[in-house]
Protein backbone atom coordinates (compact mmCIF):
# COMPACT_ATOMS: atom_id res chain seq x y z
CA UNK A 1 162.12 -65.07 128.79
CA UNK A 2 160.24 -65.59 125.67
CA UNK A 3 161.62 -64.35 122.51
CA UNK A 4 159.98 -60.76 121.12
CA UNK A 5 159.95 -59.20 117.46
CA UNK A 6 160.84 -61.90 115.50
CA UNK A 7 164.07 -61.79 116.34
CA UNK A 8 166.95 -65.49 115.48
CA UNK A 9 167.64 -66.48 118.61
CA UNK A 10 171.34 -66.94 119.04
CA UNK A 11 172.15 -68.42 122.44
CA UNK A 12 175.49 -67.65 124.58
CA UNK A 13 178.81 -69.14 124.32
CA UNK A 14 178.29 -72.84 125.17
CA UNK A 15 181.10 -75.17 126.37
CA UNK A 16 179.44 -78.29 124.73
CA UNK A 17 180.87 -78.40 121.56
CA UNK A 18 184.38 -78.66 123.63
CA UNK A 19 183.17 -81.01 125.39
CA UNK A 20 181.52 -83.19 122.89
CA UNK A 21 185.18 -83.02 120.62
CA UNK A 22 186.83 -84.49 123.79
CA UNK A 23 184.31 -86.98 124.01
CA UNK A 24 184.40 -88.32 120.62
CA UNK A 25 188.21 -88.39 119.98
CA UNK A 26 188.69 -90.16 123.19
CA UNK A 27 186.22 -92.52 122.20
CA UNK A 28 187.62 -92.95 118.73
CA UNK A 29 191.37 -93.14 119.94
CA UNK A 30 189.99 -95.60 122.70
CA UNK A 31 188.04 -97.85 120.44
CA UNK A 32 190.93 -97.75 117.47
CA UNK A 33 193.70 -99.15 120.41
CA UNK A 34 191.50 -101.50 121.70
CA UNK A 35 190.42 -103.43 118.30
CA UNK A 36 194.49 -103.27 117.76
CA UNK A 37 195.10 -104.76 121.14
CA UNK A 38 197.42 -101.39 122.65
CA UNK A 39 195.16 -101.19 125.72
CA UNK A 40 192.09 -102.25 127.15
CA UNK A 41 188.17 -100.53 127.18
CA UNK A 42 188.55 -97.96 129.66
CA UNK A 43 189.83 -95.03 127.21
CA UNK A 44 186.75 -95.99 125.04
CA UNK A 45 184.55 -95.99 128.34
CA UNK A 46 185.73 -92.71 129.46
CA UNK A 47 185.04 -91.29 125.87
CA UNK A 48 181.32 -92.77 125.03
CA UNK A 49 180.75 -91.74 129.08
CA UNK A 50 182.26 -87.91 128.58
CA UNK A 51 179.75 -88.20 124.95
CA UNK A 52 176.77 -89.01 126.45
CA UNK A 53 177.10 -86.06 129.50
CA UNK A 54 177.66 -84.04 126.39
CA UNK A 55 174.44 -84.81 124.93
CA UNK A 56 172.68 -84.76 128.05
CA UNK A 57 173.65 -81.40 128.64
CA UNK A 58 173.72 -79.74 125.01
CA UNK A 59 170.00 -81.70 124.70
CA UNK A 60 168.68 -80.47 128.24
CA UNK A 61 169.84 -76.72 127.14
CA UNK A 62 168.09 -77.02 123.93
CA UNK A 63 164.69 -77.98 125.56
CA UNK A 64 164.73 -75.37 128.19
CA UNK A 65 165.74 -73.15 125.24
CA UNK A 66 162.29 -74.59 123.40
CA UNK A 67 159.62 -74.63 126.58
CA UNK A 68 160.78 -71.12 127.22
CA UNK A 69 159.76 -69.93 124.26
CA UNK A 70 162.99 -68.61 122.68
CA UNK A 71 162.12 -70.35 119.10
CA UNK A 72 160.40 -68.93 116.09
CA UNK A 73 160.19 -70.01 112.84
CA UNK A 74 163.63 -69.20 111.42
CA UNK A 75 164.99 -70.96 114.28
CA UNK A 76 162.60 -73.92 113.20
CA UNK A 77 163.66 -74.03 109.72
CA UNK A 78 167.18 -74.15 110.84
CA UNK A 79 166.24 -77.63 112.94
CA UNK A 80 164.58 -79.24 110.52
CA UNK A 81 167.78 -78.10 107.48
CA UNK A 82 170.32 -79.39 110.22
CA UNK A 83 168.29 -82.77 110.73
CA UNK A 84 167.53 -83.52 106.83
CA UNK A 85 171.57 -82.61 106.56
CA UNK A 86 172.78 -85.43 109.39
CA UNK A 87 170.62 -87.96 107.76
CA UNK A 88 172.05 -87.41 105.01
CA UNK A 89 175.51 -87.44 105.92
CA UNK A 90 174.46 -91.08 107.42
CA UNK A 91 173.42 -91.89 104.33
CA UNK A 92 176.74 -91.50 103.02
CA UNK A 93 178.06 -93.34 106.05
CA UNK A 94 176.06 -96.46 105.08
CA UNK A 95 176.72 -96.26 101.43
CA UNK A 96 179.95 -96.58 102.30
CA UNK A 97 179.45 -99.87 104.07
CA UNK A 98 177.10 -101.02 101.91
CA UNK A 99 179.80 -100.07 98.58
CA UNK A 100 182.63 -101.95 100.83
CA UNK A 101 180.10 -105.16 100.85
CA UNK A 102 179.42 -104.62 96.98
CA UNK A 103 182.63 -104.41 96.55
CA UNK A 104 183.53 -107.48 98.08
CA UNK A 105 181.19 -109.90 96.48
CA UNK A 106 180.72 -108.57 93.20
CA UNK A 107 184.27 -107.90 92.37
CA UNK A 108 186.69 -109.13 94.77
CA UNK A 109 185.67 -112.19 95.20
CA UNK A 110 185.02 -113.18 92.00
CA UNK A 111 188.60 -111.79 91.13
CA UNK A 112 190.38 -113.75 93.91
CA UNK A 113 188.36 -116.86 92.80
CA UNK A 114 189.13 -117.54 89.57
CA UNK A 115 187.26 -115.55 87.08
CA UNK A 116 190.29 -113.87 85.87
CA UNK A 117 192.67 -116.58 85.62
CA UNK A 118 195.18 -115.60 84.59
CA UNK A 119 195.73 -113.04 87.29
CA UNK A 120 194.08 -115.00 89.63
CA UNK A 121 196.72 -117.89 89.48
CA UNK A 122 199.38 -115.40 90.59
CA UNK A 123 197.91 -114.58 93.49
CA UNK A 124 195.76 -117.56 95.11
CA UNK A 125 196.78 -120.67 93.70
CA UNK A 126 193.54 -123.38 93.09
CA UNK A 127 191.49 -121.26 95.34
CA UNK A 128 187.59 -121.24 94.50
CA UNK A 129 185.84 -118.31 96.36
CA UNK A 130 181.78 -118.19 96.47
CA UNK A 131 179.66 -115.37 98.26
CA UNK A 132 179.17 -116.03 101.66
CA UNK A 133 183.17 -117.20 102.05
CA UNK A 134 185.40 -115.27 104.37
CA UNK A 135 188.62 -115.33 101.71
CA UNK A 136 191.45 -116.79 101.09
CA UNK A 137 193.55 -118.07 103.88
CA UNK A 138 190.43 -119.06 105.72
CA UNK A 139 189.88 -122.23 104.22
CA UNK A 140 190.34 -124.35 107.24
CA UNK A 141 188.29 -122.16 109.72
CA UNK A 142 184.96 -123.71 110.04
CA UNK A 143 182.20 -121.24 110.27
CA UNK A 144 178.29 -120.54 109.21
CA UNK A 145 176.79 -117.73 107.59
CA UNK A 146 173.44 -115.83 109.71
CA UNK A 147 170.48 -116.85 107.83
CA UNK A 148 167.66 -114.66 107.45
CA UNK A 149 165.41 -116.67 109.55
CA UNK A 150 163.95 -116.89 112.10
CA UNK A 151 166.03 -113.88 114.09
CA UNK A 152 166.55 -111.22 111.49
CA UNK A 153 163.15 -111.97 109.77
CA UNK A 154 161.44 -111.21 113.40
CA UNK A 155 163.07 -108.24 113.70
CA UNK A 156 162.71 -106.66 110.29
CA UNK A 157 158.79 -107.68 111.83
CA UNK A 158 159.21 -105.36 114.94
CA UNK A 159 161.30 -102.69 112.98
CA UNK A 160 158.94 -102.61 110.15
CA UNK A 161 155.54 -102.68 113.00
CA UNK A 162 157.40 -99.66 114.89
CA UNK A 163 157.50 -97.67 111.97
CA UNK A 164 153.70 -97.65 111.86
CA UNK A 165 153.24 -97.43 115.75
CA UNK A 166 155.09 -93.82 115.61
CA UNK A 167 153.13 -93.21 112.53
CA UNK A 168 149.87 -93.50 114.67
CA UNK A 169 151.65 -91.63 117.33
CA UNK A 170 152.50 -88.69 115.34
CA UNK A 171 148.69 -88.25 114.01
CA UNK A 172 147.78 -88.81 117.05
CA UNK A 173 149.72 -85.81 118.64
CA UNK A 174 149.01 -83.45 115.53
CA UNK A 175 145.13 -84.44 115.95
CA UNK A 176 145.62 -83.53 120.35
CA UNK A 177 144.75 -87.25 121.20
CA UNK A 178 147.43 -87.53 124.16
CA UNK A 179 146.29 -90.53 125.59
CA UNK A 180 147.07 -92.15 122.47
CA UNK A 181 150.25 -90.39 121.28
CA UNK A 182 151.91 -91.78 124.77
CA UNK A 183 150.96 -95.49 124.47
CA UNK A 184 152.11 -95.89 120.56
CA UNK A 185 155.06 -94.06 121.90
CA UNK A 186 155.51 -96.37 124.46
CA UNK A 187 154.71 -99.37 122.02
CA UNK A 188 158.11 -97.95 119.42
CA UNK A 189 160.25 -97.89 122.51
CA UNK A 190 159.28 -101.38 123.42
CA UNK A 191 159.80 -102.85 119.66
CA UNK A 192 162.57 -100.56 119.74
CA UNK A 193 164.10 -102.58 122.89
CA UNK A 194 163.04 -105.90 121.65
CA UNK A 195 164.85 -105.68 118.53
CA UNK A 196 167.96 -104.96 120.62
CA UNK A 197 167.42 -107.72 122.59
CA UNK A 198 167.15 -110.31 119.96
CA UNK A 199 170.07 -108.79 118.26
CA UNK A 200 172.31 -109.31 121.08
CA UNK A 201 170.88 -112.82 120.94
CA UNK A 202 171.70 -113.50 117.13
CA UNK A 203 175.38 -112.22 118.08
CA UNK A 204 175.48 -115.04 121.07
CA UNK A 205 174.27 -117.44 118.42
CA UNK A 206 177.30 -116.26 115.94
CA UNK A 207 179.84 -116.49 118.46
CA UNK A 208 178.89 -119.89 120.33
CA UNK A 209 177.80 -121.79 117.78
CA UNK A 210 178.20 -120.32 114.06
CA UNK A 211 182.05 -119.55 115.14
CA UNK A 212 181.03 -116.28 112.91
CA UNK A 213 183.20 -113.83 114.79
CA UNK A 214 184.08 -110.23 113.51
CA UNK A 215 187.35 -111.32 112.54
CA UNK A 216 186.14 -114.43 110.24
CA UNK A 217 187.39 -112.91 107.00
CA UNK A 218 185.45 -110.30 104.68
CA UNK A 219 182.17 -111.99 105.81
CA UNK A 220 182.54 -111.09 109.30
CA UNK A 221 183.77 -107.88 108.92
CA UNK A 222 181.36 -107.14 106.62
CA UNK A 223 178.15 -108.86 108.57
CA UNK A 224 179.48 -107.29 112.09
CA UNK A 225 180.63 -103.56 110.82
CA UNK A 226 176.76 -103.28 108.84
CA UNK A 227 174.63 -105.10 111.24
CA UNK A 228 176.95 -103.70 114.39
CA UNK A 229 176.67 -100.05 113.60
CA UNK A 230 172.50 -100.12 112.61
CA UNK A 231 172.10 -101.97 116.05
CA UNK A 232 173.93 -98.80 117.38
CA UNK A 233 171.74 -96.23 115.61
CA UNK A 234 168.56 -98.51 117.01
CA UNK A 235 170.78 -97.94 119.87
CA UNK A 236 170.77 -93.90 120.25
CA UNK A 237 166.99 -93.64 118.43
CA UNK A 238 165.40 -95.74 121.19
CA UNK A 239 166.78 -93.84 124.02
CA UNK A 240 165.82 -90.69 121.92
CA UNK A 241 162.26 -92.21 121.61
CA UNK A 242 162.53 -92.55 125.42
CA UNK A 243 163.21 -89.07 126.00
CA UNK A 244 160.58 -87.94 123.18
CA UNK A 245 158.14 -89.63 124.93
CA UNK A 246 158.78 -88.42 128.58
CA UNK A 247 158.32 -84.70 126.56
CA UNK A 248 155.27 -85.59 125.20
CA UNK A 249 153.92 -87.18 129.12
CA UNK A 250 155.23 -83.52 130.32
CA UNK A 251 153.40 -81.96 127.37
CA UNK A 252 156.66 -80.43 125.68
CA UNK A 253 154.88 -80.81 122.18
CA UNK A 254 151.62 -78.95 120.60
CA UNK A 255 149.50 -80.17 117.54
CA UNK A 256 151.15 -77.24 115.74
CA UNK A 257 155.04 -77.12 117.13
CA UNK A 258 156.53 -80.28 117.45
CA UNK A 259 159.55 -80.51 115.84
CA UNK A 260 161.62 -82.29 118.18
CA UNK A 261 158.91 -85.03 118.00
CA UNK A 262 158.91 -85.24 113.99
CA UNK A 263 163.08 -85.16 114.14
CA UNK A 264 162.86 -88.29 116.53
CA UNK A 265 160.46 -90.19 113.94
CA UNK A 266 162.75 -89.44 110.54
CA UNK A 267 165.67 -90.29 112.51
CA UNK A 268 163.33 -93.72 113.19
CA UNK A 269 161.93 -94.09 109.69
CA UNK A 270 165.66 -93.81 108.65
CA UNK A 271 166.94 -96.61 110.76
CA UNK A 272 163.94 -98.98 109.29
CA UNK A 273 164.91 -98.11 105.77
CA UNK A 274 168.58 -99.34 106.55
CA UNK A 275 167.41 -102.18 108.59
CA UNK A 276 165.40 -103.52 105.09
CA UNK A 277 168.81 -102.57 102.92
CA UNK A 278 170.81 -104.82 105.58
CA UNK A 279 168.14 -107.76 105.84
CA UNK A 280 168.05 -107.99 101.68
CA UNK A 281 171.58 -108.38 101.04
CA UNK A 282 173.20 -109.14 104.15
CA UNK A 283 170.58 -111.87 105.42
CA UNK A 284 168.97 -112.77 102.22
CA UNK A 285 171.47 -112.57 98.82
């Protein structure tokens, strides 16, 4: 039933949110005893399993909610404040990883490596420390830092071309060219993919022959907590591209009213500005 006078739509009591807390605690409990070795990846399974039926669910409701009509503007508004709000907070989540990498080569390790001596002495005796290292107490672990090429140059390629083929795609959905909108659609998604895939390459390469593990010191950490959770957000926005574009093939979206579409594409645009943040001082400084 379509929505009449102009009213906010406010929809029924809705389990999801329930559902989606369970989800992510069990996730987060599952993942926080299996780094510490309590137990192994089922808990985390169950959790990131129980999340994504969640966001099937609360997603599907939400599109039905939109197709049937039961949107106006207010409601619109409300989207687009709620979207410009979580990219925000994840902002603030990558500032915080990027400040915890600042923080570890500008001051730490300058600090721990002898450019205060005299409270450097104290604490790591004839220890010199230079940016990429993975601290003291690592001296005798032989490792490599990732270089920026060829793997991470190649994909700051695709990430950087797939912000432009969703570009196109966008025009060409506000300008009703559908043929069009669905094959630069389908052209992200595939970038999207590829960058995954050479990701989970460059990670083989780390492991089996750079001995660069997540637990190599402040490097690893570092490289895999940055590099780990952007491959995770190209994770959830290609699967969201997926979905966008099996709307658009259904013909969910109009030139005028497309919101979910444009949401999909920030979130995008947001994971390529990150991805050039990473590949500058992770890859290249």
């Amino acid at each position: 039933m379509a929505q009449t006078h102009g009213a906010y739509y406010v929809p029924h009591g809705s389990y999801w949110p329930i559902v989606g807390s369970i989800g992510l605690t069990t996730a987060v409990v599952g993942a926080a005893g299996y780094m510490n070795g309590s137990w192994g990846l089922t808990p985390l399974l169950i959790g990131v399993a129980i999340t994504a039926f969640m966001m099937f669910g609360w997603f599907g409701a939400v599109i039905r909610e939109s197709v049937g009509g039961l949107y106006n503007d207010q409601v619109d508004r409300s989207f687009r404040w709620g979207m410009m709000w979580f990219i925000f907070s994840e902002i603030m989540f990558f500032g915080a990883f990027f400040g915890a990498l600042f923080y570890a080569r500008m001051l730490s390790v300058p600090w721990l490596g002898g450019e205060d001596v005299s409270t450097s002495k104290y604490l790591w005796d004839a220890v010199t420390l230079n940016w990429p290292t993975a601290g003291p107490g690592f001296a005798d672990l032989q490792w490599e830092p990732m270089g920026a090429w060829p793997l991470p140059t190649i994909n700051t390629l695709l990430l950087l071309t797939s912000g432009v083929t969703i570009t196109i795609a966008h025009h060409a959905l506000k300008a009703n060219e559908r043929v069009k909108l669905v094959l630069f659609m389908w052209a992200t998604v595939l970038l999207g993919a590829t960058f995954l895939c050479l990701q989970a390459y460059e990670y083989y390469e780390a492991y089996q022959h750079l001995n660069l593990r997540l637990d190599t010191g402040i490097y690893g950490s570092t490289f895999f907590m940055l590099t780990g959770f952007h491959g995770m957000h190209v994770l959830v926005g290609t699967i969201t591209l997926v979905v966008i574009t099996l709307r658009c093939m259904a013909g969910h979206f109009r030139p005028d009213s497309h919101f979910g579409f444009e949401a999909a594409a920030w979130y995008w645009h947001f994971v390529d500005v990150v991805w050039l943040g990473l590949y500058v001082f992770v890859y290249i400084l």
